[in-house]
N, C-alpha and C. Protein backbone atom coordinates (compact mmCIF):
# COMPACT_ATOMS: atom_id res chain seq x y z
N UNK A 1 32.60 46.40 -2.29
CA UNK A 1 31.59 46.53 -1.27
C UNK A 1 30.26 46.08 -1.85
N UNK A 2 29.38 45.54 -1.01
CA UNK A 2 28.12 44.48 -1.18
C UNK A 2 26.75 45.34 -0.08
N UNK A 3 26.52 46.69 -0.62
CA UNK A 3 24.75 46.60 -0.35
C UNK A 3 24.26 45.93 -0.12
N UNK A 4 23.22 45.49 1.04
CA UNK A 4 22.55 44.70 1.05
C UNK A 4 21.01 44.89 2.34
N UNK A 5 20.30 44.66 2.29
CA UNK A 5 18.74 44.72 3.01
C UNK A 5 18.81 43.92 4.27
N UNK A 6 18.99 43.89 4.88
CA UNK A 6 18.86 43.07 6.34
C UNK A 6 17.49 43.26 6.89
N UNK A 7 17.07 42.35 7.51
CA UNK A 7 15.76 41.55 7.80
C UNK A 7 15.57 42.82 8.81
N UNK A 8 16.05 43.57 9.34
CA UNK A 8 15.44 44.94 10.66
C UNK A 8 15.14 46.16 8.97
N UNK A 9 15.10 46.16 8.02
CA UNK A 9 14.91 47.13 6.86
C UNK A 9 15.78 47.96 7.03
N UNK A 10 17.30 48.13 7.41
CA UNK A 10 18.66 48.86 7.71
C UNK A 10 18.88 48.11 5.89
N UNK A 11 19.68 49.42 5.45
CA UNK A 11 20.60 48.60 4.19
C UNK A 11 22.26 48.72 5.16
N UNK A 12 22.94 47.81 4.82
CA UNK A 12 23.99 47.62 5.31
C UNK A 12 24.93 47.76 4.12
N UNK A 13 26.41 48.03 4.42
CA UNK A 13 27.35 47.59 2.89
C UNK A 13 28.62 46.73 4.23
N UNK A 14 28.77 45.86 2.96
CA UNK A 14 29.97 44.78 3.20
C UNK A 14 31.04 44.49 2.36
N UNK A 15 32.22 44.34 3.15
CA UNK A 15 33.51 44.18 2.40
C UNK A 15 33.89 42.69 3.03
N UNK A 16 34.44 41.96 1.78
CA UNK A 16 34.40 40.67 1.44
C UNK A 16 36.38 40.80 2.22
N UNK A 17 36.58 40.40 2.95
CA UNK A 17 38.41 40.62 3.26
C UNK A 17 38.94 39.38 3.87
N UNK A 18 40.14 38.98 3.51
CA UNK A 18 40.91 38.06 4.16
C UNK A 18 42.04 38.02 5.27
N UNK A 19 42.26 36.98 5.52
CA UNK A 19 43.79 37.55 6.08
C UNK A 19 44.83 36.08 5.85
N UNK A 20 45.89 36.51 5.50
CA UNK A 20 47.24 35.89 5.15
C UNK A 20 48.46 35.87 6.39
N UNK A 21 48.71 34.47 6.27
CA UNK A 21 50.31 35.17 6.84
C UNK A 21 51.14 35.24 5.79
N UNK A 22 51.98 35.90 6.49
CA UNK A 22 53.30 36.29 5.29
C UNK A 22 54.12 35.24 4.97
N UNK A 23 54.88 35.00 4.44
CA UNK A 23 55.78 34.05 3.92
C UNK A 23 57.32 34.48 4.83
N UNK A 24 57.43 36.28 4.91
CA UNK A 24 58.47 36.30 5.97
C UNK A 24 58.01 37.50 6.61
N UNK A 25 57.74 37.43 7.86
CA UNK A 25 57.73 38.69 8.98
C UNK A 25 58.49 40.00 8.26
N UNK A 26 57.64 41.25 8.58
CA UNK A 26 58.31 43.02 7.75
C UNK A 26 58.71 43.38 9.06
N UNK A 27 59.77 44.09 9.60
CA UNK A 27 60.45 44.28 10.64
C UNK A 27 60.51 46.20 10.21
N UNK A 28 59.78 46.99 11.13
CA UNK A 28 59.67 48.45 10.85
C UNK A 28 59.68 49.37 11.78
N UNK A 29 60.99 49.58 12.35
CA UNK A 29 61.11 50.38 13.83
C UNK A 29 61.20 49.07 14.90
N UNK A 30 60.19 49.46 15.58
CA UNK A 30 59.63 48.49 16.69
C UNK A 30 59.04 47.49 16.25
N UNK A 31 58.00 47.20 15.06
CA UNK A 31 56.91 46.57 14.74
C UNK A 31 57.32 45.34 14.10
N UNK A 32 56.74 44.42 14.08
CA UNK A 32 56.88 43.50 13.51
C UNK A 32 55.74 42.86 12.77
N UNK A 33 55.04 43.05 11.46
CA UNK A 33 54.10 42.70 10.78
C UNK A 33 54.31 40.97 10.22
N UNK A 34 52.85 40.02 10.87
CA UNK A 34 53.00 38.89 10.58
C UNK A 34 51.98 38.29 9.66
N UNK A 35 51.12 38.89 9.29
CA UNK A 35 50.00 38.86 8.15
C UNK A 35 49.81 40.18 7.72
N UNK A 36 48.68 40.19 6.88
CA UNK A 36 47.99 41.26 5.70
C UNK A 36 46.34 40.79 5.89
N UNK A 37 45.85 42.34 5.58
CA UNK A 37 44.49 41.93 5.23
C UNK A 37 44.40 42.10 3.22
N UNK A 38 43.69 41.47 3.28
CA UNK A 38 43.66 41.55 1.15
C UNK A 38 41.61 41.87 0.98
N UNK A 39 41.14 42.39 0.34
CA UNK A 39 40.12 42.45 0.32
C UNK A 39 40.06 41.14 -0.76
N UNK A 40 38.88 40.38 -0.66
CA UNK A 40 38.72 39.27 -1.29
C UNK A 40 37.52 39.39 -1.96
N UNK A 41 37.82 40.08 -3.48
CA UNK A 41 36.66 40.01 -4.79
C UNK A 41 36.37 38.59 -5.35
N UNK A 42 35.70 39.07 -6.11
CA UNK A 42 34.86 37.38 -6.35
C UNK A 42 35.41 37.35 -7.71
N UNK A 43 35.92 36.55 -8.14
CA UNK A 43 37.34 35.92 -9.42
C UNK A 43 36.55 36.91 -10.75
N UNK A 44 35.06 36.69 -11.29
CA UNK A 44 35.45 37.66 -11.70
C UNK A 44 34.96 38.94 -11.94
N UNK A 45 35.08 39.63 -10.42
CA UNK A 45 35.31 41.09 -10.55
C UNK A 45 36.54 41.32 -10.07
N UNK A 46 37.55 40.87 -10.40
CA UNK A 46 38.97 40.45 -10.28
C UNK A 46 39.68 41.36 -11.18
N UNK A 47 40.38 42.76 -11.29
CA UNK A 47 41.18 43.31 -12.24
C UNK A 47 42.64 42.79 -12.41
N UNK A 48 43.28 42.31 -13.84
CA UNK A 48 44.23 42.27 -13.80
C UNK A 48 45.48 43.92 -12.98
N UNK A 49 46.52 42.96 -12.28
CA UNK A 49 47.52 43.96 -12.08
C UNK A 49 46.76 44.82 -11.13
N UNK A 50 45.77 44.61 -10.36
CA UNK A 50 44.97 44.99 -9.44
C UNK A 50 45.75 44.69 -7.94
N UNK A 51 46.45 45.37 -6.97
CA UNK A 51 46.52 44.81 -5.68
C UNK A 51 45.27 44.98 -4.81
N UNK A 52 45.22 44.58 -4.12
CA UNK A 52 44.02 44.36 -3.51
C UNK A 52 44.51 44.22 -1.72
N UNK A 53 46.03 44.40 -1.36
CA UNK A 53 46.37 44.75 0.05
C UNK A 53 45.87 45.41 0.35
N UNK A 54 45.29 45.76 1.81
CA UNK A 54 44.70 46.64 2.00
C UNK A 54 45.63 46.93 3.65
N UNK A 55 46.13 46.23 4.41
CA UNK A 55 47.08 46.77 5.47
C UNK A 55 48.08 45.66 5.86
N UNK A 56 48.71 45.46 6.94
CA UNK A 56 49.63 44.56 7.17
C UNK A 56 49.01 44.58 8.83
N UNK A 57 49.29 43.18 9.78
CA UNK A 57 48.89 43.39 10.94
C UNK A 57 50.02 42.54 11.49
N UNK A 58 49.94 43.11 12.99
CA UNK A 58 50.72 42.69 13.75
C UNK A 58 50.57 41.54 15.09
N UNK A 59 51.39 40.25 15.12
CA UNK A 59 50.79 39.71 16.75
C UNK A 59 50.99 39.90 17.97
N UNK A 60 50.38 40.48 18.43
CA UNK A 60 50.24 40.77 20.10
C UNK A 60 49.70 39.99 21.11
N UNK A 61 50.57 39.96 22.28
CA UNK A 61 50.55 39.16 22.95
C UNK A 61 49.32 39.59 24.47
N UNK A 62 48.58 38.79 24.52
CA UNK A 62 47.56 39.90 25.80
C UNK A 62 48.38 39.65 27.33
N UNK A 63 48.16 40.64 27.95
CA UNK A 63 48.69 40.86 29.10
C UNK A 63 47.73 39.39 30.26
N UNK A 64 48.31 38.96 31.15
CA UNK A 64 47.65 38.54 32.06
C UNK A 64 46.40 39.15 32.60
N UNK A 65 45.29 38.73 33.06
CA UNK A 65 44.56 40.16 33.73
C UNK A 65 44.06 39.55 35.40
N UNK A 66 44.69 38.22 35.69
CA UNK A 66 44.86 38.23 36.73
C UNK A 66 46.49 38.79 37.38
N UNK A 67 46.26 39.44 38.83
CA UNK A 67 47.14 40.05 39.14
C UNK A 67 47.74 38.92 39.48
N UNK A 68 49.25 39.41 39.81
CA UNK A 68 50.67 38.06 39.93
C UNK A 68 50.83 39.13 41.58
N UNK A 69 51.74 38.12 42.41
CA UNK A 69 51.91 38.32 43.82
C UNK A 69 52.89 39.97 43.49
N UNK A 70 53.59 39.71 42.86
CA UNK A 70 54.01 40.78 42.78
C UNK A 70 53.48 42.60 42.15
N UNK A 71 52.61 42.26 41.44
CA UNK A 71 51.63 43.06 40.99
C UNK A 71 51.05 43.73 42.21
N UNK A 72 50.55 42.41 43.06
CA UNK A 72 50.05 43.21 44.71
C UNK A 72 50.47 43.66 45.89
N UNK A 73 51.52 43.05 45.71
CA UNK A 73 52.82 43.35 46.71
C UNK A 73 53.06 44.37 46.65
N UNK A 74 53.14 45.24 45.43
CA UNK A 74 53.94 46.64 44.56
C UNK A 74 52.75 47.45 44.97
N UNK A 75 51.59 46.84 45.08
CA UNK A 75 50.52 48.04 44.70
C UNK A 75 50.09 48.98 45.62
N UNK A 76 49.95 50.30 45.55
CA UNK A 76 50.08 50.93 46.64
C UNK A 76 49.22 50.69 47.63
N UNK A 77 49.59 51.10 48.72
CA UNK A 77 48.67 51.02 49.67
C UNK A 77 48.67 49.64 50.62
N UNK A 78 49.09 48.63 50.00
CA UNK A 78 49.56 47.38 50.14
C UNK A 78 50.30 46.84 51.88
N UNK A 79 49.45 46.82 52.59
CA UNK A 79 50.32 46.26 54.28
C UNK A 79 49.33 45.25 54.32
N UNK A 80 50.27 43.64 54.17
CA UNK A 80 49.29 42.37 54.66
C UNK A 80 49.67 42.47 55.90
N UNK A 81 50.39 42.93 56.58
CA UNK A 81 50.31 42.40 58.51
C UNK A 81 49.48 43.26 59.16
N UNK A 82 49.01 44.33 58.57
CA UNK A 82 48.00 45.66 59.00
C UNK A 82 47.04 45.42 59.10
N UNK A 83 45.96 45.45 60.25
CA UNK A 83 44.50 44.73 60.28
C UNK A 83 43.69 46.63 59.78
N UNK A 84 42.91 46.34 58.68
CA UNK A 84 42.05 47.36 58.47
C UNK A 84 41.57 47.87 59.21
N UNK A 85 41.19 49.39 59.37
CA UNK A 85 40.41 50.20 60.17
C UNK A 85 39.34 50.35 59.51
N UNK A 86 38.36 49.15 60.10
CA UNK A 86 36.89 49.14 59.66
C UNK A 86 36.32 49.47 60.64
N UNK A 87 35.07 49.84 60.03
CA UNK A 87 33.85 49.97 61.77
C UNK A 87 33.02 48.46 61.99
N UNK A 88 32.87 47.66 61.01
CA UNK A 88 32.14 46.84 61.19
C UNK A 88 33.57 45.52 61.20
């Protein structure tokens, strides 16, 4: 970790970290880990026989966030031949 003064007079600390993919996917229950984070020291504040993993991460896929016909079709409340009971 890297102390440091930022221009608002806050001291901040920073960690120097990478990320890898794996050479082969870790398969654990459900999960499937496809990289690592490694914290990344500067060569030499480098300890021999030192690991420096710090987690494994996984890829996830994001959901759509527009709705699909069926999404609205399903959704409650849902009558397209029904004219609303508005006042205006």
């Amino acid at each position: 970790m890297k102390r440091v003064m930022c221009k608002d007079g806050k001291e901040r600390a920073f960690l120097n970290i990478a990320i890898f993919a794996k050479k082969q996917p870790q398969t654990f229950g459900d999960r499937t880990y496809t990289h690592f984070v490694s914290c990344a020291p500067k060569a030499e504040e480098r300890e021999e026989g030192v690991n420096y993993i710090m987690g494994d991460l996984e890829t996830r896929v994001s959901k759509p966030k527009t709705p699909t016909t069926d999404t609205v079709a399903n959704a409650p409340g849902y009558a397209p031949n029904e004219k609303p009971d508005l006042p205006f």
